[in-house]
PDB file of N, CA and C in Angstrom:
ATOM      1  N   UNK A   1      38.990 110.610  94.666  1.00  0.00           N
ATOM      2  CA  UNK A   1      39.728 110.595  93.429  1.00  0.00           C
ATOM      3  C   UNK A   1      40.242 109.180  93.164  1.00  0.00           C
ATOM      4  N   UNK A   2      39.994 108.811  91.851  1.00  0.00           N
ATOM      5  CA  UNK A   2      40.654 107.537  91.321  1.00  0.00           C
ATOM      6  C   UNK A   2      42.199 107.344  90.484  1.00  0.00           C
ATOM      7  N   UNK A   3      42.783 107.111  90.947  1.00  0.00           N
ATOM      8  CA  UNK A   3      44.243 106.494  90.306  1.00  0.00           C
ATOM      9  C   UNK A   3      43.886 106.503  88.677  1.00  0.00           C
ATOM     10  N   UNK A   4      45.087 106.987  88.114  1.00  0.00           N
ATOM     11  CA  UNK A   4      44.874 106.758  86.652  1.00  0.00           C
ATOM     12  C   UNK A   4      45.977 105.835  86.400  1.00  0.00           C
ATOM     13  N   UNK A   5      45.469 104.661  86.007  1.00  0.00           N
ATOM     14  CA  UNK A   5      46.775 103.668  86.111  1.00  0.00           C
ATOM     15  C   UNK A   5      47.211 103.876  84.945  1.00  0.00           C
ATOM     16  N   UNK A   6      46.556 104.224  84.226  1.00  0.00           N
ATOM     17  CA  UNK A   6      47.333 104.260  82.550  1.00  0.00           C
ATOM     18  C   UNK A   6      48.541 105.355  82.904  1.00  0.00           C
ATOM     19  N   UNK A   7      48.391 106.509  83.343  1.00  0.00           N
ATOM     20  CA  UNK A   7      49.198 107.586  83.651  1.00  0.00           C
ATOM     21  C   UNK A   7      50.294 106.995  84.712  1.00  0.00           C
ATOM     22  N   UNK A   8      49.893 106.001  85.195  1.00  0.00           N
ATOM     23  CA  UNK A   8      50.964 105.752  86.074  1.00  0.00           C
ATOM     24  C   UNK A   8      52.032 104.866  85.375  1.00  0.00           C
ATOM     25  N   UNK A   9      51.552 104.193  84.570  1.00  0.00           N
ATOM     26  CA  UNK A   9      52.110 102.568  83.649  1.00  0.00           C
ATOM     27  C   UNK A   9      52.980 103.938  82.929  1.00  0.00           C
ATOM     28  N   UNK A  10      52.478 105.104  82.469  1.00  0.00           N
ATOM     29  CA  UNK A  10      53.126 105.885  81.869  1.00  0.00           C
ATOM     30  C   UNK A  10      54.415 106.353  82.188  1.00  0.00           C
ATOM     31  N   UNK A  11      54.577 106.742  83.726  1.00  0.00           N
ATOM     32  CA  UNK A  11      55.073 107.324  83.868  1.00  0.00           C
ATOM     33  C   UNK A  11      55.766 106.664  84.307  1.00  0.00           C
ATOM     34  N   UNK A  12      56.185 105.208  84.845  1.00  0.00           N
ATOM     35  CA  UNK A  12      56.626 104.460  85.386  1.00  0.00           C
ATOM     36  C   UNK A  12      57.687 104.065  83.855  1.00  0.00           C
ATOM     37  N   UNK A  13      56.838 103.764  82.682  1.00  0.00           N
ATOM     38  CA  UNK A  13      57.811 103.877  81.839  1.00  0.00           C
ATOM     39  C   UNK A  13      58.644 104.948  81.379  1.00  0.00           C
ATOM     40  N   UNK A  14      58.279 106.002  81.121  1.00  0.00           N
ATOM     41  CA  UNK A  14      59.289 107.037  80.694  1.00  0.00           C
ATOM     42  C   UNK A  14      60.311 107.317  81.760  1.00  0.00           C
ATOM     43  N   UNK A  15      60.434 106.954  83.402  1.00  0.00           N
ATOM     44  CA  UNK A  15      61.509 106.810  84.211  1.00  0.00           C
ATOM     45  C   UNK A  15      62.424 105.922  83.972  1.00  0.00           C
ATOM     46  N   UNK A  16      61.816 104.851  83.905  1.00  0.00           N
ATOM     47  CA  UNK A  16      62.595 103.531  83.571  1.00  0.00           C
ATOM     48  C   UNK A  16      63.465 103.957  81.595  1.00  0.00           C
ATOM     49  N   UNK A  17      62.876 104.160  81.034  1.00  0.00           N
ATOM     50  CA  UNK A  17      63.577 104.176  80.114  1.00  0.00           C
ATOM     51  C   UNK A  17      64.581 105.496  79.656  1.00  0.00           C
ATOM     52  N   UNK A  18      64.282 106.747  80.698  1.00  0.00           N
ATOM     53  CA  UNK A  18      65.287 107.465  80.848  1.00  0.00           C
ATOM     54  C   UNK A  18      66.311 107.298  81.656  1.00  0.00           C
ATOM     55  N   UNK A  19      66.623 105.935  82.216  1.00  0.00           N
ATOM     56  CA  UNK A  19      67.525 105.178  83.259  1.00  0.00           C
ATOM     57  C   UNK A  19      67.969 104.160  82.645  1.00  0.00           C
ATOM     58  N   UNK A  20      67.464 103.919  81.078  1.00  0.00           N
ATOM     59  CA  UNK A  20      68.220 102.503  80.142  1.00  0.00           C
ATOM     60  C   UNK A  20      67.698 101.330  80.958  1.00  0.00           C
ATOM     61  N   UNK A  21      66.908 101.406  81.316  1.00  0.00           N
ATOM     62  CA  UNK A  21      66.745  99.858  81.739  1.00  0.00           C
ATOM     63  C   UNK A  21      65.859  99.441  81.467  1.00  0.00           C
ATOM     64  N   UNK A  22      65.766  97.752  80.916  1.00  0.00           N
ATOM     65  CA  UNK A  22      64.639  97.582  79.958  1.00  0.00           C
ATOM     66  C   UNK A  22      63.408  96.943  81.021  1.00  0.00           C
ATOM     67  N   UNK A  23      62.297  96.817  80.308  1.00  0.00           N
ATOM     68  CA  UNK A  23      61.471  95.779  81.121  1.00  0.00           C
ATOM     69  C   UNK A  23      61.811  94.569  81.882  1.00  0.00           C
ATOM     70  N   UNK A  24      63.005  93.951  80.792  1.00  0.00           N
ATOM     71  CA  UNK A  24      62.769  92.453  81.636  1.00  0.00           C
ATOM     72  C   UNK A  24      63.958  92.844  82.734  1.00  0.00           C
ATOM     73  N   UNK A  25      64.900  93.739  83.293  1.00  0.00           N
ATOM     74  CA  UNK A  25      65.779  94.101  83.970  1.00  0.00           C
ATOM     75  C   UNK A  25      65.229  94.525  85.200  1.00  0.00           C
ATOM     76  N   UNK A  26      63.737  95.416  84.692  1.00  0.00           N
ATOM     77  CA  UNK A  26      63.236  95.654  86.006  1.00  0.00           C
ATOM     78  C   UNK A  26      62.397  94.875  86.567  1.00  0.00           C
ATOM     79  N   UNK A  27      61.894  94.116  85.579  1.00  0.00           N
ATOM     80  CA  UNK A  27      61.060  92.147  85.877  1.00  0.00           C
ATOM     81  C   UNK A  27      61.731  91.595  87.213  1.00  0.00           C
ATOM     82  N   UNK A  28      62.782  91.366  86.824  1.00  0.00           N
ATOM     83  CA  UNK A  28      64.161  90.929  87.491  1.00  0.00           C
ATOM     84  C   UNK A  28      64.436  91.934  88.850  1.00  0.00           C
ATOM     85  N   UNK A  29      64.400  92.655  89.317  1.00  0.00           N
ATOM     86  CA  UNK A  29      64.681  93.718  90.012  1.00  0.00           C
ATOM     87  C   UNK A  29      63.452  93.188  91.242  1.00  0.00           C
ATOM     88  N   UNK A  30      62.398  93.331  90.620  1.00  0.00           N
ATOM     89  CA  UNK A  30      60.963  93.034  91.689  1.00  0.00           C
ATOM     90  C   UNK A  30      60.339  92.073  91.577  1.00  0.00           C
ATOM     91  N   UNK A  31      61.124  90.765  90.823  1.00  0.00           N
ATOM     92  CA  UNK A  31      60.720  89.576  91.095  1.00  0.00           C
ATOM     93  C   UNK A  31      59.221  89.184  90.441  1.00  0.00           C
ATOM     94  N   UNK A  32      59.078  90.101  88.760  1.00  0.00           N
ATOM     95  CA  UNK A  32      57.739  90.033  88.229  1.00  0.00           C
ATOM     96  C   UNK A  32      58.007  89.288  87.250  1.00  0.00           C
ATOM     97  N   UNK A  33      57.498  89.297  86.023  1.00  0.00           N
ATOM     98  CA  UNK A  33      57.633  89.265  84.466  1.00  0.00           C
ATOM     99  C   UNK A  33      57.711  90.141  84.043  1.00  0.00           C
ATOM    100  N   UNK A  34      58.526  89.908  82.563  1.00  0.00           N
ATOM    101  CA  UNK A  34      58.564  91.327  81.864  1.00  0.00           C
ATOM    102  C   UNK A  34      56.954  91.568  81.235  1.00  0.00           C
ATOM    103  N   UNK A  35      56.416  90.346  81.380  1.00  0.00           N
ATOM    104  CA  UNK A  35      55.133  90.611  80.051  1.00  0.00           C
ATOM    105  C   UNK A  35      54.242  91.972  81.422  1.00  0.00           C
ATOM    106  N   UNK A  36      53.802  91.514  83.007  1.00  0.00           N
ATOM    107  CA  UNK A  36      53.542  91.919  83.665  1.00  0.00           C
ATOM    108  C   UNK A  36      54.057  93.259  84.032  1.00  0.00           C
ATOM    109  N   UNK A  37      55.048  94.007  83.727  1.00  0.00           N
ATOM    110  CA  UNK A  37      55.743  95.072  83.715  1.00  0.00           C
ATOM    111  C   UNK A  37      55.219  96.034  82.518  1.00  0.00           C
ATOM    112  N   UNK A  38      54.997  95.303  81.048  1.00  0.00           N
ATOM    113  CA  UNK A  38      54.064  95.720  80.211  1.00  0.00           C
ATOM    114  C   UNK A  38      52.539  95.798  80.521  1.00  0.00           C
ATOM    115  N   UNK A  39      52.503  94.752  80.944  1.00  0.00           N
ATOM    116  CA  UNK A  39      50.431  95.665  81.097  1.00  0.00           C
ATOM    117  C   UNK A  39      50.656  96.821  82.337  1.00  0.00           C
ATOM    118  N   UNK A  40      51.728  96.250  83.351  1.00  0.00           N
ATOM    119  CA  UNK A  40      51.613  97.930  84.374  1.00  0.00           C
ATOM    120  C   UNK A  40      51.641  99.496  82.970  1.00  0.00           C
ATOM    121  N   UNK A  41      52.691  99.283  82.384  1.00  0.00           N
ATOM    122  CA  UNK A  41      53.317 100.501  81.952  1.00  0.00           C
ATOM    123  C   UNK A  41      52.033 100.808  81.026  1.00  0.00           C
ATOM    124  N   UNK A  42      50.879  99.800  80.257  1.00  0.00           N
ATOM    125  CA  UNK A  42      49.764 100.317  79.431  1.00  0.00           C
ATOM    126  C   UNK A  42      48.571 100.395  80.031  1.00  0.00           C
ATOM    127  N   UNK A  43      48.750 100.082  81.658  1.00  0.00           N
ATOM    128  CA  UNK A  43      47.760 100.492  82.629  1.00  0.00           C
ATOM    129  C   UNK A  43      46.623  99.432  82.664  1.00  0.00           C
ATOM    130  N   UNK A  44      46.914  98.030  82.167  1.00  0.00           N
ATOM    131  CA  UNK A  44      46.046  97.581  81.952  1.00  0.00           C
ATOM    132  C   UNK A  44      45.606  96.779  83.231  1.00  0.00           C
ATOM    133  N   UNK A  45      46.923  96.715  84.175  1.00  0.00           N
ATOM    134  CA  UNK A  45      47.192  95.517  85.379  1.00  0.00           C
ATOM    135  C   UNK A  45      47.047  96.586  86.678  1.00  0.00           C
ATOM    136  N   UNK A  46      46.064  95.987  87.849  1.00  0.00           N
ATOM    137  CA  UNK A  46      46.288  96.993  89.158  1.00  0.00           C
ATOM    138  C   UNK A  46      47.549  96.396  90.107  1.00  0.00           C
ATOM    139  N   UNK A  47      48.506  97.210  90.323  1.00  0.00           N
ATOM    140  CA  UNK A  47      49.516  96.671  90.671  1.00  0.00           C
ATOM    141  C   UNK A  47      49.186  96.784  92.485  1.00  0.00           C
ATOM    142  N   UNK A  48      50.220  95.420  93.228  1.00  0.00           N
ATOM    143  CA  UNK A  48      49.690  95.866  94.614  1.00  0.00           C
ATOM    144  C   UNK A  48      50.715  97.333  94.955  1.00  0.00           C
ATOM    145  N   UNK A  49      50.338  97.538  96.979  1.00  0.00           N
ATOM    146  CA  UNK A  49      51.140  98.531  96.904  1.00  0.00           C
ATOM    147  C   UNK A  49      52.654  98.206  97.050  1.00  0.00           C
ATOM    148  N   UNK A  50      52.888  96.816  97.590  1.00  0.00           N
ATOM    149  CA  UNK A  50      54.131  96.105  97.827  1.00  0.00           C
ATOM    150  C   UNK A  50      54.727  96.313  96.240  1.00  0.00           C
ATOM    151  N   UNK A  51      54.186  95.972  95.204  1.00  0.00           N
ATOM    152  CA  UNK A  51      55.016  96.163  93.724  1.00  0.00           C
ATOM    153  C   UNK A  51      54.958  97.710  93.667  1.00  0.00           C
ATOM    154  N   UNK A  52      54.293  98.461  94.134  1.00  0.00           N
ATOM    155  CA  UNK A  52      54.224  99.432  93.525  1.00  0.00           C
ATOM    156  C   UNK A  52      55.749 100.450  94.652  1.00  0.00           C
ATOM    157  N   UNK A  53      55.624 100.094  95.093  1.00  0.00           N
ATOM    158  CA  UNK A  53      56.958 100.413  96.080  1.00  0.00           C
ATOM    159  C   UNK A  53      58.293  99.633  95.883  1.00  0.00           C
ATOM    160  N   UNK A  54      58.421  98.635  95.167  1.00  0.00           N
ATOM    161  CA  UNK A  54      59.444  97.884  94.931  1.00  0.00           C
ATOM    162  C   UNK A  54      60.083  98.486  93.525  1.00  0.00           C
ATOM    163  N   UNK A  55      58.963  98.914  92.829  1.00  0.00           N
ATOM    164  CA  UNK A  55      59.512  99.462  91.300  1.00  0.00           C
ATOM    165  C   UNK A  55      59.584 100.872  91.605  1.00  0.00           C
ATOM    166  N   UNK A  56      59.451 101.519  92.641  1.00  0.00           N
ATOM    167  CA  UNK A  56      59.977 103.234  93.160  1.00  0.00           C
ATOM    168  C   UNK A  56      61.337 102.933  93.509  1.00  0.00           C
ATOM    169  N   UNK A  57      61.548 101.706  94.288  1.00  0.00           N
ATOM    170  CA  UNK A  57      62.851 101.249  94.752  1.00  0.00           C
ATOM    171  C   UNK A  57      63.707 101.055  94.206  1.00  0.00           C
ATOM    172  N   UNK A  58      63.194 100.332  92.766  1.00  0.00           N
ATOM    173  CA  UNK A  58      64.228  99.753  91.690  1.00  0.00           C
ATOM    174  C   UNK A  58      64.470 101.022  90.948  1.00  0.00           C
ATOM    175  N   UNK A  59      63.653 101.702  90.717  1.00  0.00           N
ATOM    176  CA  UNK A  59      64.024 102.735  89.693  1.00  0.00           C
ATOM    177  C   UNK A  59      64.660 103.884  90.810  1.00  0.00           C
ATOM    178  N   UNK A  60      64.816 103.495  92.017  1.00  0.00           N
ATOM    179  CA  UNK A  60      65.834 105.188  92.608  1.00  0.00           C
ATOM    180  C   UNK A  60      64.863 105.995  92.856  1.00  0.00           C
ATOM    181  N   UNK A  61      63.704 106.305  92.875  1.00  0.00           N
ATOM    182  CA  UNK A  61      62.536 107.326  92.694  1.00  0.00           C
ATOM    183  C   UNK A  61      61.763 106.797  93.758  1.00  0.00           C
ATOM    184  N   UNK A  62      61.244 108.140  94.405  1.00  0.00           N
ATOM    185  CA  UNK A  62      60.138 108.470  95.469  1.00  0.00           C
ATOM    186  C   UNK A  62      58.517 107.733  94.810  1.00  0.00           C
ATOM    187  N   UNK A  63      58.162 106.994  95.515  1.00  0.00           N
ATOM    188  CA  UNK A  63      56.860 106.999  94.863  1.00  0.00           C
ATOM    189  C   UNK A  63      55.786 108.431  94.759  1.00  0.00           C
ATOM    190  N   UNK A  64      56.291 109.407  95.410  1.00  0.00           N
ATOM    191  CA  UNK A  64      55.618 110.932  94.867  1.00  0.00           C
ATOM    192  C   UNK A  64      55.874 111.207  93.135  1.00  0.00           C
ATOM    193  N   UNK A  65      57.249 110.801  93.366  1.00  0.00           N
ATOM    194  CA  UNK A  65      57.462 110.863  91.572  1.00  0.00           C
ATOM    195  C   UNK A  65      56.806 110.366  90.862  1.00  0.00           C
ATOM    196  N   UNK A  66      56.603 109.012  91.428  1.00  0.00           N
ATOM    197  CA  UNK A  66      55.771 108.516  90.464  1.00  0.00           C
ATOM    198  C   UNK A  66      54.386 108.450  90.783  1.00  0.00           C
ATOM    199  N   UNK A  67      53.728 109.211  91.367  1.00  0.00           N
ATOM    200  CA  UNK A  67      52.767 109.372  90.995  1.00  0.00           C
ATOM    201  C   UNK A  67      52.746 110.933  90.698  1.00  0.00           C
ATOM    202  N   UNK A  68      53.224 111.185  90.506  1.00  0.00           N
ATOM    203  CA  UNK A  68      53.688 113.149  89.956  1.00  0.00           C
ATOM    204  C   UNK A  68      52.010 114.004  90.333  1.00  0.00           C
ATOM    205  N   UNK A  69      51.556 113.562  89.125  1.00  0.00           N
ATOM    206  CA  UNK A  69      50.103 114.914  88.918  1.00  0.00           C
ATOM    207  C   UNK A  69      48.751 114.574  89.962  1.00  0.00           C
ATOM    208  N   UNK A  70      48.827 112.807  90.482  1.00  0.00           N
ATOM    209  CA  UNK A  70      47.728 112.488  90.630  1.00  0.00           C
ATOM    210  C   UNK A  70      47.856 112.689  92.399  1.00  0.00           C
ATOM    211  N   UNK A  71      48.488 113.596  92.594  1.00  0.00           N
ATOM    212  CA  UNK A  71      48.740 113.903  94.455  1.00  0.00           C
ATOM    213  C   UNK A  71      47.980 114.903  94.535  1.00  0.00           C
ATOM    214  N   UNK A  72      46.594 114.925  95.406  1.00  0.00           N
ATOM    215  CA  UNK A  72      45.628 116.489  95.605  1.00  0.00           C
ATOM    216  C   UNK A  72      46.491 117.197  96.145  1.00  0.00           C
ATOM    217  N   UNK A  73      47.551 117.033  96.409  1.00  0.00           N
ATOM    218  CA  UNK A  73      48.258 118.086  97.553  1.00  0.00           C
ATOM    219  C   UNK A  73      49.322 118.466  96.272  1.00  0.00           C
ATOM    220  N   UNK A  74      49.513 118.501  95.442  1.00  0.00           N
ATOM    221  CA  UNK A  74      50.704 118.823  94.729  1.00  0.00           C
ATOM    222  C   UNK A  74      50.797 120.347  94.385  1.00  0.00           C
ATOM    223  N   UNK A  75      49.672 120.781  93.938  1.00  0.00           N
ATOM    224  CA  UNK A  75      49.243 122.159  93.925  1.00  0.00           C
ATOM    225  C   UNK A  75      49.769 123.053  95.219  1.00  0.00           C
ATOM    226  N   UNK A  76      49.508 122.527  96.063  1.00  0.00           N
ATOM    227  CA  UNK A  76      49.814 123.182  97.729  1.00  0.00           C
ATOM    228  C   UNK A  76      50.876 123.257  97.973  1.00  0.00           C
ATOM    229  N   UNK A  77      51.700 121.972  97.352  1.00  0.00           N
ATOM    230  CA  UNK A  77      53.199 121.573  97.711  1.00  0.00           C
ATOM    231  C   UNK A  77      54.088 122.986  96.789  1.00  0.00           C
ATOM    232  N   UNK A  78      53.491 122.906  95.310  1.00  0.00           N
ATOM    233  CA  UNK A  78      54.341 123.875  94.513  1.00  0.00           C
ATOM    234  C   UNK A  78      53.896 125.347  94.876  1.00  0.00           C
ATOM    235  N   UNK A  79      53.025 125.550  95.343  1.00  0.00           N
ATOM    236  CA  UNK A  79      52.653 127.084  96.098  1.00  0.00           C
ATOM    237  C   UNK A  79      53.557 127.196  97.062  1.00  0.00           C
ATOM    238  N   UNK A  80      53.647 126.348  98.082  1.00  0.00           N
ATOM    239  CA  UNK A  80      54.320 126.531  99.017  1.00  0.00           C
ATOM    240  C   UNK A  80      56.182 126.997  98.684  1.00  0.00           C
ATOM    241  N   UNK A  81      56.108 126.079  97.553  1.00  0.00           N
ATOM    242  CA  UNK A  81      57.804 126.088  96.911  1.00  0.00           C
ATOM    243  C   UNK A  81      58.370 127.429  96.385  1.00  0.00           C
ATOM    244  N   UNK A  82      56.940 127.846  95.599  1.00  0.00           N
ATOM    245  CA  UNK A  82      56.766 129.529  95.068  1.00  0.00           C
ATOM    246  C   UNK A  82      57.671 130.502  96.126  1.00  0.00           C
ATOM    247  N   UNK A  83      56.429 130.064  97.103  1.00  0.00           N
ATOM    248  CA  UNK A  83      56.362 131.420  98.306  1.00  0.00           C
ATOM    249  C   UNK A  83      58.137 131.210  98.688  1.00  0.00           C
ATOM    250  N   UNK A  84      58.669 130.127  99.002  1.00  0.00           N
ATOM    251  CA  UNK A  84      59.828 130.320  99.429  1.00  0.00           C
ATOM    252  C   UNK A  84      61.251 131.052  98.040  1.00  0.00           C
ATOM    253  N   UNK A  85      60.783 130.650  97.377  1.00  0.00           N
ATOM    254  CA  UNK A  85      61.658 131.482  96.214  1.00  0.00           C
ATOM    255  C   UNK A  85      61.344 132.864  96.480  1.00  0.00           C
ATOM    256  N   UNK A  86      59.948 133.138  96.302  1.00  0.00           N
ATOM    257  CA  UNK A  86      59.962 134.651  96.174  1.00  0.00           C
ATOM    258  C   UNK A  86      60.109 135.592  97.562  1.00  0.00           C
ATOM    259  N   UNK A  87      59.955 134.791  98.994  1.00  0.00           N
ATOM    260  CA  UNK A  87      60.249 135.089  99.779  1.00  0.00           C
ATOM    261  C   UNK A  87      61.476 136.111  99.928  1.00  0.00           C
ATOM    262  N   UNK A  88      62.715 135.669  99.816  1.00  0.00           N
ATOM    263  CA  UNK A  88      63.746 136.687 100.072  1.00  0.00           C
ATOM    264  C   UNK A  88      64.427 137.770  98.791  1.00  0.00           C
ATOM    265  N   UNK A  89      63.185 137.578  97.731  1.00  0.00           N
ATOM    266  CA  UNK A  89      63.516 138.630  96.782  1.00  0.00           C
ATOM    267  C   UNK A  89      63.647 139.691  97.240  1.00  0.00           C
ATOM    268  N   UNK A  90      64.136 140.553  96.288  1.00  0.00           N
ATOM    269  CA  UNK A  90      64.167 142.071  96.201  1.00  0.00           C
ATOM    270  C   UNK A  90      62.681 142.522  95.012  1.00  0.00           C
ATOM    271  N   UNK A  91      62.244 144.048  95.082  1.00  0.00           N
ATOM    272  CA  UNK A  91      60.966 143.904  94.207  1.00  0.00           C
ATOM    273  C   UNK A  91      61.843 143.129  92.859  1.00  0.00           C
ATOM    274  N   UNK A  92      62.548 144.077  92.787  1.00  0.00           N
ATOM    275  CA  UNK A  92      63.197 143.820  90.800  1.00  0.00           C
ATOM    276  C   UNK A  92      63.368 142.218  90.670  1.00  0.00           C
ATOM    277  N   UNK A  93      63.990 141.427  92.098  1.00  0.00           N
ATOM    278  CA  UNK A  93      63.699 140.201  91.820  1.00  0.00           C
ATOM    279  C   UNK A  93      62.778 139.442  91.044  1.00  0.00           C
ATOM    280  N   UNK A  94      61.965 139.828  91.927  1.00  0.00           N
ATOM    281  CA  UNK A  94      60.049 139.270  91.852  1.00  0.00           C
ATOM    282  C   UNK A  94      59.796 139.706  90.469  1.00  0.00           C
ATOM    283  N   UNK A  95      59.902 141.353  89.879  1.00  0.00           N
ATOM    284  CA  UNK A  95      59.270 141.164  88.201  1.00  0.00           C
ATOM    285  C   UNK A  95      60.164 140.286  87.458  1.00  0.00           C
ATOM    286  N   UNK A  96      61.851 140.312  87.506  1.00  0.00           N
ATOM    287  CA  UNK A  96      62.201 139.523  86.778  1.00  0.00           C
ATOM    288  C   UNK A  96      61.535 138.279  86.524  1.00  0.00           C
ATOM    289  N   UNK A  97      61.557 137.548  88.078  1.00  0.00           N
ATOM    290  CA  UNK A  97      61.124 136.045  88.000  1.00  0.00           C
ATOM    291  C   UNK A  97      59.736 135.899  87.481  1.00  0.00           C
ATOM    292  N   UNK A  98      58.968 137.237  87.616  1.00  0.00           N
ATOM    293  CA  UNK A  98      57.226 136.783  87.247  1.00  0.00           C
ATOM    294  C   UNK A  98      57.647 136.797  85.840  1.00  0.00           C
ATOM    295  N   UNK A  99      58.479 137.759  85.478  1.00  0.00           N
ATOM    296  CA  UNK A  99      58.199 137.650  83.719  1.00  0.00           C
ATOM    297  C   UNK A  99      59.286 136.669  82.923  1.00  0.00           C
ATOM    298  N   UNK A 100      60.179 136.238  83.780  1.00  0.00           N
ATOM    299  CA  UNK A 100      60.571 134.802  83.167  1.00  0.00           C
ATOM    300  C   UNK A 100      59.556 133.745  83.198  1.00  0.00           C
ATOM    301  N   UNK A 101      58.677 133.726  84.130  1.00  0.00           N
ATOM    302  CA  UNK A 101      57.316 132.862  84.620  1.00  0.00           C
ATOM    303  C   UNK A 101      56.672 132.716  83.541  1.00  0.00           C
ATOM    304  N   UNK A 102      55.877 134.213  83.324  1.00  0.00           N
ATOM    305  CA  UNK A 102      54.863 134.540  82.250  1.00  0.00           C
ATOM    306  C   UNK A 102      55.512 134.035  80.813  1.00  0.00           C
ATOM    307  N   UNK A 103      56.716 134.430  80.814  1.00  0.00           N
ATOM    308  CA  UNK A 103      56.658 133.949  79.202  1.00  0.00           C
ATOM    309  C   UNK A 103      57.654 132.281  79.004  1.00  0.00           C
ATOM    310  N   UNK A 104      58.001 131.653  79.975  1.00  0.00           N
ATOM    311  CA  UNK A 104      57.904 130.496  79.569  1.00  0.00           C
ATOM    312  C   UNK A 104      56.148 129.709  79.992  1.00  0.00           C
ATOM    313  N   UNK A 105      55.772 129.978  80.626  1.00  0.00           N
ATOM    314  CA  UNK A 105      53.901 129.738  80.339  1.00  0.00           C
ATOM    315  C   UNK A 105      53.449 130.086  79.210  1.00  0.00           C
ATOM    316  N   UNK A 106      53.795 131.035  78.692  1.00  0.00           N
ATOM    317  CA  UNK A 106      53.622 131.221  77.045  1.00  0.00           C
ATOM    318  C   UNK A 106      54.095 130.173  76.308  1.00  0.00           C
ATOM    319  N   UNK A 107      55.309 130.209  76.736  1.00  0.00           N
ATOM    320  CA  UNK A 107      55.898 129.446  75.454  1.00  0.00           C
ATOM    321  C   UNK A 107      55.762 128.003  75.554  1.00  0.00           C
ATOM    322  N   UNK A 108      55.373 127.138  76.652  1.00  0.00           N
ATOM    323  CA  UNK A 108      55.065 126.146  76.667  1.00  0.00           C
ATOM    324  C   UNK A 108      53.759 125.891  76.194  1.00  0.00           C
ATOM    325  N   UNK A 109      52.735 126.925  76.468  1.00  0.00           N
ATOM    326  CA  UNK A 109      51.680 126.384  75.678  1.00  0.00           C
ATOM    327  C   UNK A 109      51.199 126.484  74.371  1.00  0.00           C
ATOM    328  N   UNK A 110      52.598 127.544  73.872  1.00  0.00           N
ATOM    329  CA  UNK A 110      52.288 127.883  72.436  1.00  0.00           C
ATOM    330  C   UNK A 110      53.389 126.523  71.331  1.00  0.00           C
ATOM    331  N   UNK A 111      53.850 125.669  71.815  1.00  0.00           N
ATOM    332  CA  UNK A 111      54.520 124.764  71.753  1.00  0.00           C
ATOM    333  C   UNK A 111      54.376 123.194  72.188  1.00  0.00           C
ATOM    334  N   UNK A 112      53.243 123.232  72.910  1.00  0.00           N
ATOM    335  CA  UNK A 112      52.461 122.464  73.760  1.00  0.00           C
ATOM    336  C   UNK A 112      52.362 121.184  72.813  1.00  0.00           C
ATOM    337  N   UNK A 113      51.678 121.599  71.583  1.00  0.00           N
ATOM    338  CA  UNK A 113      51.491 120.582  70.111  1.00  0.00           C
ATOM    339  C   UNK A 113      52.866 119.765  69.807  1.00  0.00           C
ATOM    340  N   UNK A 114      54.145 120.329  70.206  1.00  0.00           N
ATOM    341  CA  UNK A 114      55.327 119.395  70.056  1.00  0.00           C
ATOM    342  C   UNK A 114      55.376 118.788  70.822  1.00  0.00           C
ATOM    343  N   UNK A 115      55.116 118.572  71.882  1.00  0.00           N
ATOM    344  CA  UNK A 115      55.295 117.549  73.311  1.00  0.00           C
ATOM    345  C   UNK A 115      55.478 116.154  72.610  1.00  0.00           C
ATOM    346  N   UNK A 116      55.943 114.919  72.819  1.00  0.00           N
ATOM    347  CA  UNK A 116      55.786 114.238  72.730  1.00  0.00           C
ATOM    348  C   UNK A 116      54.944 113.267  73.842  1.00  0.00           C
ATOM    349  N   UNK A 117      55.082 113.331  75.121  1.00  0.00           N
ATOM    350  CA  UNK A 117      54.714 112.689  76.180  1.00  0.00           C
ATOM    351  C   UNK A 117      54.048 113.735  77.517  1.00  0.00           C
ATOM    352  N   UNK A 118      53.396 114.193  77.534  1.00  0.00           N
ATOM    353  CA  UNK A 118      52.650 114.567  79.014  1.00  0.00           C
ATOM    354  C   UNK A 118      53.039 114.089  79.856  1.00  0.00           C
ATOM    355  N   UNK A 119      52.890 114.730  80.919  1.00  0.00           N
ATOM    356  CA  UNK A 119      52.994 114.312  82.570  1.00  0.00           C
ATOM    357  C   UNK A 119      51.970 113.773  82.824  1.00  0.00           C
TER     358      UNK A 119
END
């Protein structure tokens, strides 16, 4: 599997700017440019892994975060997370939670068209 750097430049920005901090702050932070902070965030620049761990650092965030969707194991990780929720239910637990499940899966994909930004 290949890195989607655009998705990463992505996501690297929508952290950073839900934390108020601008490009050239986090320039400053890891010792880059701000212009260089822009081609990361439009995916245009391969960042090393030393920057790419310095801007997990600066922004407070796990580099799992930031790479959110593009982990093969993430699927496994949130199964695993499942099983422990539903683990110490009661049955009535379990339908509640499946059908709070089922219909926000509904409703996110019937709403899906408002998103502004993807994961």
């Amino acid at each position: 599997m290949q890195l989607n750097y655009y998705v990463l430049g992505q996501r690297i920005q929508k952290i950073r700017k839900n934390k108020r901090i601008s490009q050239a702050v986090l320039s400053t932070m890891i010792d880059k440019s701000a212009g260089y902070i822009s081609y990361l965030e439009c995916g245009t620049k391969v960042m090393s892994l030393e920057t790419f761990v310095g801007i997990a650092n600066a922004l407070e965030v796990s580099t799992d975060t930031l790479l959110n969707r593009q982990l093969t194991g993430a699927t496994e990780m949130s199964n695993a997370e499942a099983q422990k929720i539903f683990a110490n239910c009661t049955p009535y637990e379990t339908y509640v939670l499946l059908d709070v499940l089922k219909t926000t899966k509904n409703a996110l994909r019937s709403h899906h068209h408002l998103l502004k930004d993807e994961w």
